[in-house]
Protein backbone atom coordinates (compact mmCIF):
# COMPACT_ATOMS: atom_id res chain seq x y z
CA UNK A 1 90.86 145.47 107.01
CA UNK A 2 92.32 142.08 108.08
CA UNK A 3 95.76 140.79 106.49
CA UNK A 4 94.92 138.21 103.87
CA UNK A 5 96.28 134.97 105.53
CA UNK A 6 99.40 133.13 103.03
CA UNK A 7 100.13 130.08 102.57
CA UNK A 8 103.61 129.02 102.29
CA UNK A 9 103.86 126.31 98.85
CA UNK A 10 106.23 124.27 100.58
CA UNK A 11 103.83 123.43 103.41
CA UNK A 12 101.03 122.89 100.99
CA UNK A 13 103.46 121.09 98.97
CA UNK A 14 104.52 118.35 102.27
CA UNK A 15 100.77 118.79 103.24
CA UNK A 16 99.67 117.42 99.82
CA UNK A 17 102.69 114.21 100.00
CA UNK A 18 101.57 113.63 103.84
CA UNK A 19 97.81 113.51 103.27
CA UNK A 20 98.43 111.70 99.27
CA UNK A 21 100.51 108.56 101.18
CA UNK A 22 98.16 108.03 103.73
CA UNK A 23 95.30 107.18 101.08
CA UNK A 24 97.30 105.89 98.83
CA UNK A 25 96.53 102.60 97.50
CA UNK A 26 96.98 100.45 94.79
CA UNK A 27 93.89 99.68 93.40
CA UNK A 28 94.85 98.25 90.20
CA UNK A 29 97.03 95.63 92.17
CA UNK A 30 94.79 95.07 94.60
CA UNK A 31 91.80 93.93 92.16
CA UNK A 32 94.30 91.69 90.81
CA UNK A 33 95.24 90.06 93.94
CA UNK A 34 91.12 89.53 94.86
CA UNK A 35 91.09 88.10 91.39
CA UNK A 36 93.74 85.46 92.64
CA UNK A 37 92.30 84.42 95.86
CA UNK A 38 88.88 83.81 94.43
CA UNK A 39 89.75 81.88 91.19
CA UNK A 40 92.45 79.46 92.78
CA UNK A 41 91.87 76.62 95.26
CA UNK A 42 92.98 76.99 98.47
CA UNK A 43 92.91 75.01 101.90
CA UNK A 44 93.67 78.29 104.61
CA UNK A 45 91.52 81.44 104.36
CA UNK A 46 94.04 84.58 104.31
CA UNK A 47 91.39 86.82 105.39
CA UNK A 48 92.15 89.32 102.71
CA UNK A 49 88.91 92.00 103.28
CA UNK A 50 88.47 94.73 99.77
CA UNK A 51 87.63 97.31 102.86
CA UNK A 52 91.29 96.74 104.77
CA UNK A 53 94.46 98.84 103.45
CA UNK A 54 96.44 96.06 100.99
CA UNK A 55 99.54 97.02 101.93
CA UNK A 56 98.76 97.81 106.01
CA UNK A 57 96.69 94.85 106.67
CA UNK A 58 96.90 91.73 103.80
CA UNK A 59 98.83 88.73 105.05
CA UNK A 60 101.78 87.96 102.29
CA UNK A 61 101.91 91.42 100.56
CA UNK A 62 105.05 93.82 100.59
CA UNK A 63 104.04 97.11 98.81
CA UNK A 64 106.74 100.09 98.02
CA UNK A 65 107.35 102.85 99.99
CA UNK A 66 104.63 105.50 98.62
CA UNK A 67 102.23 102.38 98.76
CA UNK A 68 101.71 102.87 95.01
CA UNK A 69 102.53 99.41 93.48
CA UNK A 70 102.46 96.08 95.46
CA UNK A 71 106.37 94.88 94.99
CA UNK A 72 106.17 91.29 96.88
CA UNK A 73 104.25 88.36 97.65
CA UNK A 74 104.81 85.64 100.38
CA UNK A 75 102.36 82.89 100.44
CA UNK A 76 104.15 79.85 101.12
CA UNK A 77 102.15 76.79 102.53
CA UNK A 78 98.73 78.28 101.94
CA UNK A 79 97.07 75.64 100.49
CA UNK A 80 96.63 76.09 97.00
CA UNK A 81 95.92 73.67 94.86
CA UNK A 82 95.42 73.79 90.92
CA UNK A 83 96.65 75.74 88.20
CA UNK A 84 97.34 79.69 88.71
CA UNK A 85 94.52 81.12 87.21
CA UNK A 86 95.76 83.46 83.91
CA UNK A 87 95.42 87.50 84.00
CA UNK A 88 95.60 87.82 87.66
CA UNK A 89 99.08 87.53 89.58
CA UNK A 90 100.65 88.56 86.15
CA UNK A 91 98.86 92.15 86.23
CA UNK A 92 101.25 92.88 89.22
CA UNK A 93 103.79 94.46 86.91
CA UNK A 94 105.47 95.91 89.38
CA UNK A 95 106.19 92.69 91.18
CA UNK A 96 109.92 92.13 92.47
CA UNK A 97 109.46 88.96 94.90
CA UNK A 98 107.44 85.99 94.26
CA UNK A 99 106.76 83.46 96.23
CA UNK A 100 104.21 80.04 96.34
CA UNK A 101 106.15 77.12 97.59
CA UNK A 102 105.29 74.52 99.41
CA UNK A 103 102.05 74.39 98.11
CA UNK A 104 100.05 71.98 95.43
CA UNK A 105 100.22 74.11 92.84
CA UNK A 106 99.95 72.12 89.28
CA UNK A 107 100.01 72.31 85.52
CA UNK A 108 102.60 73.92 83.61
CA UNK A 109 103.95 76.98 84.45
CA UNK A 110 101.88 80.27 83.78
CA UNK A 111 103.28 81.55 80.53
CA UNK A 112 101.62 85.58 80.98
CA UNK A 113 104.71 85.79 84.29
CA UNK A 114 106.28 87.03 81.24
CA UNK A 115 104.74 89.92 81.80
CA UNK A 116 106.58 90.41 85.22
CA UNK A 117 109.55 92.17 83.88
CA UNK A 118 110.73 93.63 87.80
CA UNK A 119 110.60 90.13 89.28
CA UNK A 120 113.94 89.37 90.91
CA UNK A 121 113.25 86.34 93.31
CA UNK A 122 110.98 83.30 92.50
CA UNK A 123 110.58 80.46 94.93
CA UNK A 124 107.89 78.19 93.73
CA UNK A 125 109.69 75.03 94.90
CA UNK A 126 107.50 71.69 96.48
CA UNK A 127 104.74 72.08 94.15
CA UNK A 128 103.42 69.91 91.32
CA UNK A 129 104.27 71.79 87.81
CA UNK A 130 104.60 70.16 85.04
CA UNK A 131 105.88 70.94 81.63
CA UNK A 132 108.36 72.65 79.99
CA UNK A 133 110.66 75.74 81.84
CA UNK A 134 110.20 79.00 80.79
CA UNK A 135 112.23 81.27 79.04
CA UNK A 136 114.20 82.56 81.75
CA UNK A 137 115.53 86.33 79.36
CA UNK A 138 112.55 87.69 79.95
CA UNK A 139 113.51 88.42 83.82
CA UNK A 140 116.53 90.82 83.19
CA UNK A 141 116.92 91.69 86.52
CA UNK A 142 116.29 87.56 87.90
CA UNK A 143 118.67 86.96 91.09
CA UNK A 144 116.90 84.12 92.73
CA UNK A 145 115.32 81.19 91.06
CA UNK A 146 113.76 77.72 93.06
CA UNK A 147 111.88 75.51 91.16
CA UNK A 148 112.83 72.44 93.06
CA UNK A 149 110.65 69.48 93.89
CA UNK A 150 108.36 69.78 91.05
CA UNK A 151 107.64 67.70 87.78
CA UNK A 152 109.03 69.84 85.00
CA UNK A 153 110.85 67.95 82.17
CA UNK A 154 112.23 68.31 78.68
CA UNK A 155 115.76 70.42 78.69
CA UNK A 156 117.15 73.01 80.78
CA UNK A 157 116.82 76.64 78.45
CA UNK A 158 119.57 77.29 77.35
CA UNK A 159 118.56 81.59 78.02
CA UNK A 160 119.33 81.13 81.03
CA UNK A 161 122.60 81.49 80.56
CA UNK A 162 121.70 85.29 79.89
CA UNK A 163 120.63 85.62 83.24
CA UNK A 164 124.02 88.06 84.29
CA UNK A 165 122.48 88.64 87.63
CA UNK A 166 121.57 84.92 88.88
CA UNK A 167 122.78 84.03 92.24
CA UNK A 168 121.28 81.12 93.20
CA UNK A 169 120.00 78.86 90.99
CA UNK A 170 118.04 75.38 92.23
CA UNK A 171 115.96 73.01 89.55
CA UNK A 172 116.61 69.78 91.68
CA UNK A 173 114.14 67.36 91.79
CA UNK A 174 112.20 67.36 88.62
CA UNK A 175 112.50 65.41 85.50
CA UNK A 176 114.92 67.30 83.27
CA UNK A 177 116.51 65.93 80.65
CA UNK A 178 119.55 66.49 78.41
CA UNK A 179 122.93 68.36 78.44
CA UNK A 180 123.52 71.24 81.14
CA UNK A 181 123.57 74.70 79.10
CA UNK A 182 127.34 76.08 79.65
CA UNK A 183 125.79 78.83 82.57
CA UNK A 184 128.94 81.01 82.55
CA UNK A 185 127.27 83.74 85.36
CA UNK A 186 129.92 85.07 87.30
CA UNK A 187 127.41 86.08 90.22
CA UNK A 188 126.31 82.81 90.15
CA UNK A 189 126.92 81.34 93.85
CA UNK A 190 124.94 78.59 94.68
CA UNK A 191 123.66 75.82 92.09
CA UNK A 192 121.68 72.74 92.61
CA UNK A 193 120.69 70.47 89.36
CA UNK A 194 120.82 66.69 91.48
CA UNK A 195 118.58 64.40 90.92
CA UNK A 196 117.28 65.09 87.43
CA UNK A 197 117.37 62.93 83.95
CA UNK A 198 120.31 65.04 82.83
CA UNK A 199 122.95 63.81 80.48
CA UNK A 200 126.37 64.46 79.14
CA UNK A 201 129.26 66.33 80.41
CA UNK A 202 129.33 69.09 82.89
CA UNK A 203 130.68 72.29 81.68
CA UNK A 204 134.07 73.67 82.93
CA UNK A 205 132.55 76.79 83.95
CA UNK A 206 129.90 74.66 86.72
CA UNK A 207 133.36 72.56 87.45
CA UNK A 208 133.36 74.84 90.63
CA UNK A 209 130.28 73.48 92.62
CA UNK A 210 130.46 70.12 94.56
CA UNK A 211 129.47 67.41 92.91
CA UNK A 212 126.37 67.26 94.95
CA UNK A 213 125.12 69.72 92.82
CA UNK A 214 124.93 67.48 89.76
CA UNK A 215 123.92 63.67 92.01
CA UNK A 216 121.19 61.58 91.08
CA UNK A 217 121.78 62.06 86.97
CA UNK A 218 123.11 58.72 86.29
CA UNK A 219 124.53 59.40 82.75
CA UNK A 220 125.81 62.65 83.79
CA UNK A 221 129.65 62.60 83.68
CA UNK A 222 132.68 65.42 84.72
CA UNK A 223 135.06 66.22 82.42
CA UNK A 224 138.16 66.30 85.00
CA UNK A 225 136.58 63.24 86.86
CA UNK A 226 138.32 59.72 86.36
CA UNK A 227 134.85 59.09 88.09
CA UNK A 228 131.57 58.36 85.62
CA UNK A 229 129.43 58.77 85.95
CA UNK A 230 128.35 61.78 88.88
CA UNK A 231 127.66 59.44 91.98
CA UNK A 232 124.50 59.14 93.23
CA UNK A 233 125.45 59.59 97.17
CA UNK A 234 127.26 62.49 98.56
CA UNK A 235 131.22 62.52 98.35
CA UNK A 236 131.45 62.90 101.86
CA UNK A 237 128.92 60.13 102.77
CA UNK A 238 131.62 57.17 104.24
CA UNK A 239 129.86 53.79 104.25
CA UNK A 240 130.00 52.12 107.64
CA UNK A 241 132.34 49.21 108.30
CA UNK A 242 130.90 46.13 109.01
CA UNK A 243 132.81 45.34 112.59
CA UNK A 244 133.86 41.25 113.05
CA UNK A 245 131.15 39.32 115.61
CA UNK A 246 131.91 39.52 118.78
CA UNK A 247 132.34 36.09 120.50
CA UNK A 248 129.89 35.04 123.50
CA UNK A 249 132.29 35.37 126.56
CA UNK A 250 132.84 38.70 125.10
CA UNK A 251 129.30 40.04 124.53
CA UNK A 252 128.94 38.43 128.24
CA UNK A 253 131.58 40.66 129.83
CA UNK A 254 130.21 43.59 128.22
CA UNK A 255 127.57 43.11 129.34
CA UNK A 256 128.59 42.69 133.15
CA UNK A 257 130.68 45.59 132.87
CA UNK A 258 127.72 47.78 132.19
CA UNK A 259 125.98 46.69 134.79
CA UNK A 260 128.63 47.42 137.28
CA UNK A 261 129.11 50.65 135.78
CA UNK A 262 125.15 51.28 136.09
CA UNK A 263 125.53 49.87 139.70
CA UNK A 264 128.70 52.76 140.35
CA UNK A 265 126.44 55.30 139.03
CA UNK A 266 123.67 54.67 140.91
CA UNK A 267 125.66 54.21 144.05
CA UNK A 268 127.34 57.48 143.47
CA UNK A 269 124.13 59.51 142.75
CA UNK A 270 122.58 57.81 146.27
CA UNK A 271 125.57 59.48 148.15
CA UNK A 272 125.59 62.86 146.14
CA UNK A 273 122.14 63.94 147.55
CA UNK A 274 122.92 62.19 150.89
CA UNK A 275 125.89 64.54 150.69
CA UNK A 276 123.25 67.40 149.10
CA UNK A 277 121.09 66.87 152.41
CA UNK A 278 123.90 67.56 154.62
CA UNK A 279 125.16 70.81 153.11
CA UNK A 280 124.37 74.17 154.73
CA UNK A 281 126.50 76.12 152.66
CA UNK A 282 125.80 77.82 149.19
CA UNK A 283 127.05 75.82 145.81
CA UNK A 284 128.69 77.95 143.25
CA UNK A 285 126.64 78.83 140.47
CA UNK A 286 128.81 78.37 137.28
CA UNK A 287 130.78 75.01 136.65
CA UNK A 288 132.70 74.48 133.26
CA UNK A 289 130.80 72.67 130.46
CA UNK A 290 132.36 69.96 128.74
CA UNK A 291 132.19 70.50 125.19
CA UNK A 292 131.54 67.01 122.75
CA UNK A 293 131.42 67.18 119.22
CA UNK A 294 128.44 67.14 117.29
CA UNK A 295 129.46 63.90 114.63
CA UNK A 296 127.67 62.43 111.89
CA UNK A 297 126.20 58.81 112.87
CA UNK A 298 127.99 56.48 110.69
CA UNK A 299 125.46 54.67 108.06
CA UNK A 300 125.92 53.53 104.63
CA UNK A 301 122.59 54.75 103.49
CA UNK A 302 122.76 58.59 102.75
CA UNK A 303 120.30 59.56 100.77
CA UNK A 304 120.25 62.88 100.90
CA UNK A 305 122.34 65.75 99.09
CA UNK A 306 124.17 66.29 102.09
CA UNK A 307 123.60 69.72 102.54
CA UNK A 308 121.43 71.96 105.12
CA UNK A 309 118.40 73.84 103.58
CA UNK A 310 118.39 78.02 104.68
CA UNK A 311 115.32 79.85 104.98
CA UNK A 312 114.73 82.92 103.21
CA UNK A 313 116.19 85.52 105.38
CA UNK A 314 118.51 84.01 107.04
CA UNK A 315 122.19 85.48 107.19
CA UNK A 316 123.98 82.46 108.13
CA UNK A 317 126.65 80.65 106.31
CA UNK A 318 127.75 77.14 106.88
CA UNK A 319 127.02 73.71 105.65
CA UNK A 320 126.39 70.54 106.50
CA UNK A 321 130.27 69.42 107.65
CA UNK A 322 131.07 73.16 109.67
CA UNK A 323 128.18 71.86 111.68
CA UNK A 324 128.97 68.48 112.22
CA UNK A 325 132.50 69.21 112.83
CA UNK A 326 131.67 72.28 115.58
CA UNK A 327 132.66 72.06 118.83
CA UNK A 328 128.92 71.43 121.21
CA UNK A 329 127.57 70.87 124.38
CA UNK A 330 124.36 69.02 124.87
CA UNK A 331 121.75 71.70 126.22
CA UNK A 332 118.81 69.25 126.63
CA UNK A 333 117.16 66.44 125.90
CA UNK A 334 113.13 66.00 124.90
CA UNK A 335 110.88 63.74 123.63
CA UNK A 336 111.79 64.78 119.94
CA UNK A 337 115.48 64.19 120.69
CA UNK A 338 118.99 66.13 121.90
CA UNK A 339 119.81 69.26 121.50
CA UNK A 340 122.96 70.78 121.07
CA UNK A 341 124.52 74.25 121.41
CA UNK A 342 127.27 74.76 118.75
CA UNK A 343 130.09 77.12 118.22
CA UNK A 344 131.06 77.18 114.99
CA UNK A 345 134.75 78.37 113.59
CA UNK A 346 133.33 82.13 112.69
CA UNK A 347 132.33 82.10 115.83
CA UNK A 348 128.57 81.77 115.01
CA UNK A 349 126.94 79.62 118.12
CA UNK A 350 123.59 77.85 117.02
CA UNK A 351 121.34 75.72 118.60
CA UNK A 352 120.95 72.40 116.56
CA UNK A 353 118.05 69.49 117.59
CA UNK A 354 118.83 66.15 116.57
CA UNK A 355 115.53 64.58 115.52
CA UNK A 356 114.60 61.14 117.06
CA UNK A 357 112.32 58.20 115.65
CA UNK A 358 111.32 60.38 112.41
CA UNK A 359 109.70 57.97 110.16
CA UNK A 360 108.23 60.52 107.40
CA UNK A 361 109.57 60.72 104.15
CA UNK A 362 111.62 62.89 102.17
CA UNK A 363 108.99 65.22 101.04
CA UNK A 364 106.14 65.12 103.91
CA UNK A 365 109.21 65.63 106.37
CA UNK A 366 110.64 68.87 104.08
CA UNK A 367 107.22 70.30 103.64
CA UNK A 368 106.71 70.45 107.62
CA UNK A 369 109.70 72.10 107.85
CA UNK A 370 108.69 74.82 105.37
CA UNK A 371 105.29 75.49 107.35
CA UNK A 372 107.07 75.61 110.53
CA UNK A 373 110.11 77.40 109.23
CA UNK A 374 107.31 80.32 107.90
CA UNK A 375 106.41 80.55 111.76
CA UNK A 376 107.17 83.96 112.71
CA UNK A 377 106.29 85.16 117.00
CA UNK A 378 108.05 86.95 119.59
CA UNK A 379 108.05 83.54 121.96
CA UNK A 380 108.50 81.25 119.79
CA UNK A 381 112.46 80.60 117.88
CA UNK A 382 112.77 80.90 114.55
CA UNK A 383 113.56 78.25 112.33
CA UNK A 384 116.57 78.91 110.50
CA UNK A 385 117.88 75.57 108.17
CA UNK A 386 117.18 72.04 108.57
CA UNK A 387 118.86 68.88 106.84
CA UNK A 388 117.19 64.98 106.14
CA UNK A 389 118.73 61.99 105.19
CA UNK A 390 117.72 58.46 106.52
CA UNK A 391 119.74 58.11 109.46
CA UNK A 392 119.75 61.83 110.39
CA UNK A 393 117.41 64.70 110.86
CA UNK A 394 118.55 67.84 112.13
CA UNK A 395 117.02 71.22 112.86
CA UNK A 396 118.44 74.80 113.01
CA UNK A 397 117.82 77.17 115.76
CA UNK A 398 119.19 80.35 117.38
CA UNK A 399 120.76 80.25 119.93
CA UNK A 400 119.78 82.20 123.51
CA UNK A 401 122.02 82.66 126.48
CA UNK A 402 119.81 82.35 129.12
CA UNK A 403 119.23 79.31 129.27
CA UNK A 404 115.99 76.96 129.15
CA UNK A 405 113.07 77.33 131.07
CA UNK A 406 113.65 73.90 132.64
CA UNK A 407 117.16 74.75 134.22
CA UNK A 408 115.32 77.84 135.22
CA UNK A 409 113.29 75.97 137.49
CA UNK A 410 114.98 72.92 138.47
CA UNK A 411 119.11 73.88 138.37
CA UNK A 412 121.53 71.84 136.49
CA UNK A 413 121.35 68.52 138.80
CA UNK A 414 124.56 67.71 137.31
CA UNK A 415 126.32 70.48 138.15
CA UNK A 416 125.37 70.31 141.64
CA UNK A 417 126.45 66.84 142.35
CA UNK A 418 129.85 67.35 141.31
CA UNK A 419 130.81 70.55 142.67
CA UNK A 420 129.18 68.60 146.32
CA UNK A 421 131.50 65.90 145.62
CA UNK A 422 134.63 67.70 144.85
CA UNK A 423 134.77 69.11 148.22
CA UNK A 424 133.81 66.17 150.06
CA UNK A 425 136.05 64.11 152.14
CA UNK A 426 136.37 61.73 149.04
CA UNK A 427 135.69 64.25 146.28
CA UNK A 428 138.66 63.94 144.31
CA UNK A 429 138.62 60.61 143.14
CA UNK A 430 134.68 60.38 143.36
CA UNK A 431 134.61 63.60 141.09
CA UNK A 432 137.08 61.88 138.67
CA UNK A 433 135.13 58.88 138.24
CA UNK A 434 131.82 60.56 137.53
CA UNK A 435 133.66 62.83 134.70
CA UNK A 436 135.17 59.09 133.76
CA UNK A 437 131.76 57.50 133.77
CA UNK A 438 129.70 60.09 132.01
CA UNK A 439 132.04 60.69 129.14
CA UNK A 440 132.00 56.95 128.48
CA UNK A 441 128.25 56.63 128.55
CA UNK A 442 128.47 59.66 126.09
């Protein structure tokens, strides 16, 4: 007789977990999530299919490990327009990040998220609520909260002050009204309640945030401030100083000068690739940079909260003034504007475009920035913060060694006419009047 074959229970045991996680799928959630897409109005098709794997395959959704529960949703700049249509994203009880902004998302906001007990992150900033806020205790666990650049009004809830976990905090840019709730959080690390209807004084325990935090609420006040009430523009934004007229034979000689100083130039470039033509031997690859710093233009009209706005995900720490006050080197220049490679004092380097002849507004210009900051592919750089005001528009970037694809295949030009003329006959003094000449026209 043949032996009777066993079977170990710890292999069927890891057989049975193998097998159960690769059909695993939340079907509850999922239903939900169809209920969603085809009840709200939306602009961009997300190509959600009931026969693809929810968690393996649906654009936006983050499910847990043993693909049980759906945990997050990312659908920023999809379109949607309307109210949120009841008994659909609130059935997602296991929900831990939400997130809708930068859509056109209206009416007030959906009172069954109360039902979302796990949520921990909200971003449903650039929209078009309306109404009251909700009652933020019902999120024990609430770390993140962004309901910027929307129309809610009436007063701040005072639960939130219950909200022990809160890190960041952002209502900026609705229609808010009343006294600031004393929000005593500890954890609490970045708040933003500008330009609101807010009145009254600012408790001691907010005393700690700049007082950008609090701008644009005109009958808003500080309590250690011989300043009321909160300023509308930035503390750091310095009016520019009206310079006296310049009289004609002076504007005339200025004028001359730069044209002999164009006329130099041009004379000097004519001999450098004379000079170029002439050379047989190799020209060293690597010449010293000189670094300029990146500085605020001067203007008397900034509008903005000074500040940069991060992207979610993004590790780096810095504002507006560690930026402009970095050491940089110009890397390029487009037909968008110049941009910059900067070294910052923790030693983060990041590339930083200056923005040229941007005429959108405020909000148009912030919610291109969202869609293209959402961008995510291997050739393309990620967008990591950005920052508007009137006069200035700046972008975020990583920065790459390498180099750009346009010194790549045409050399630095710059380079090569000054190493040429440093060991000509003449290269000494030439060389020092080029370095003379283009730090001026800097």
């Amino acid at each position: 007789m043949g032996k009777k074959m066993k079977m170990n229970p710890l292999f069927i045991f890891l057989l049975g977990t193998i097998f159960t996680s690769i059909v695993a799928e939340p079907v509850k959630d999922k239903q939900a999530l169809l209920d969603f897409i085809q009840h709200i109005h939306h602009s961009r098709s997300l190509k959600w299919s009931k026969q693809d794997s929810v968690c393996n395959t649906w654009v936006g959704v983050a499910c847990n490990n043993d693909h049980s529960r759906v945990i997050g949703l990312h659908l920023p700049g999809m379109g949607f327009h309307g109210p949120i249509p009841r008994n659909t994203l609130s059935r997602l009880s296991a929900l831990e990040v939400l997130s809708l902004r930068s859509n056109a998302i209206s009416g007030s906001f959906p009172s069954d998220f109360a039902q979302l007990k796990n949520l921990t992150t909200l971003y449903l900033q650039f929209n078009n609520f309306s109404g009251p806020l909700p009652d933020f205790s019902i999120w024990n666990n609430l770390t993140i909260l962004n309901l910027s650049n929307n129309g809610f009004n009436g007063s701040i809830n005072p639960s939130v002050t219950k909200s022990s976990h809160l890190t960041a905090l952002d209502l900026s840019y609705n229609s808010l009204s009343g006294d600031i709730p004393d929000i005593n959080i500890p954890s609490l690390q970045q708040l933003d309640l500008s330009n609101n209807n807010l009145t009254g004084i600012i408790p001691n325990s907010l005393e700690r945030f700049p007082s950008w935090a609090f701008s644009g609420n005109t009958n808003l006040s500080s309590a250690n401030s011989t300043l009321s009430p909160i300023p509308s523009q930035p503390p750091n934004g310095q009016p520019s100083k009206k310079g006296k007229n310049l009289s004609e034979p002076a504007l005339l000689g200025i004028i001359i000068g730069s044209c002999c100083v164009l006329f130099i130039l041009v004379a000097l470039l004519i001999i450098c690739c004379q000079s170029k033509k002439q050379k047989e031997q190799g020209v060293p690859e690597n010449t010293p940079k000189k670094e300029i710093p990146l500085k605020r233009k001067a203007s008397a009209n900034h509008d903005n909260n000074n500040r940069l706005i991060f992207f979610e995900g993004c590790n780096l720490a810095f504002d507006l003034e560690d930026l402009l006050s970095a050491s940089a080197e110009v890397l390029g220049k487009g037909t968008f504007g110049v941009t910059y490679k900067a070294a910052l004092e923790d030693a983060t380097t990041v590339a930083v475009k200056r923005l040229k002849e941007v005429t959108s507004a405020k909000r148009e210009f912030e919610q291109h920035m969202e869609v293209i900051g959402h961008i995510r592919h291997e050739n393309v750089s990620a967008l990591r913060a950005y920052y508007y005001s009137k006069d200035e528009k700046l972008v975020v970037h990583d920065y790459y060694e390498l180099g750009s694809i346009s010194a790549l295949l045409h050399g630095n030009m710059l380079t090569l006419y000054t190493v040429e003329l440093h060991n000509d006959e003449f290269g000494s003094v030439l060389f020092t009047v080029i370095c003379f000449l283009i730090l001026n026209l800097r």
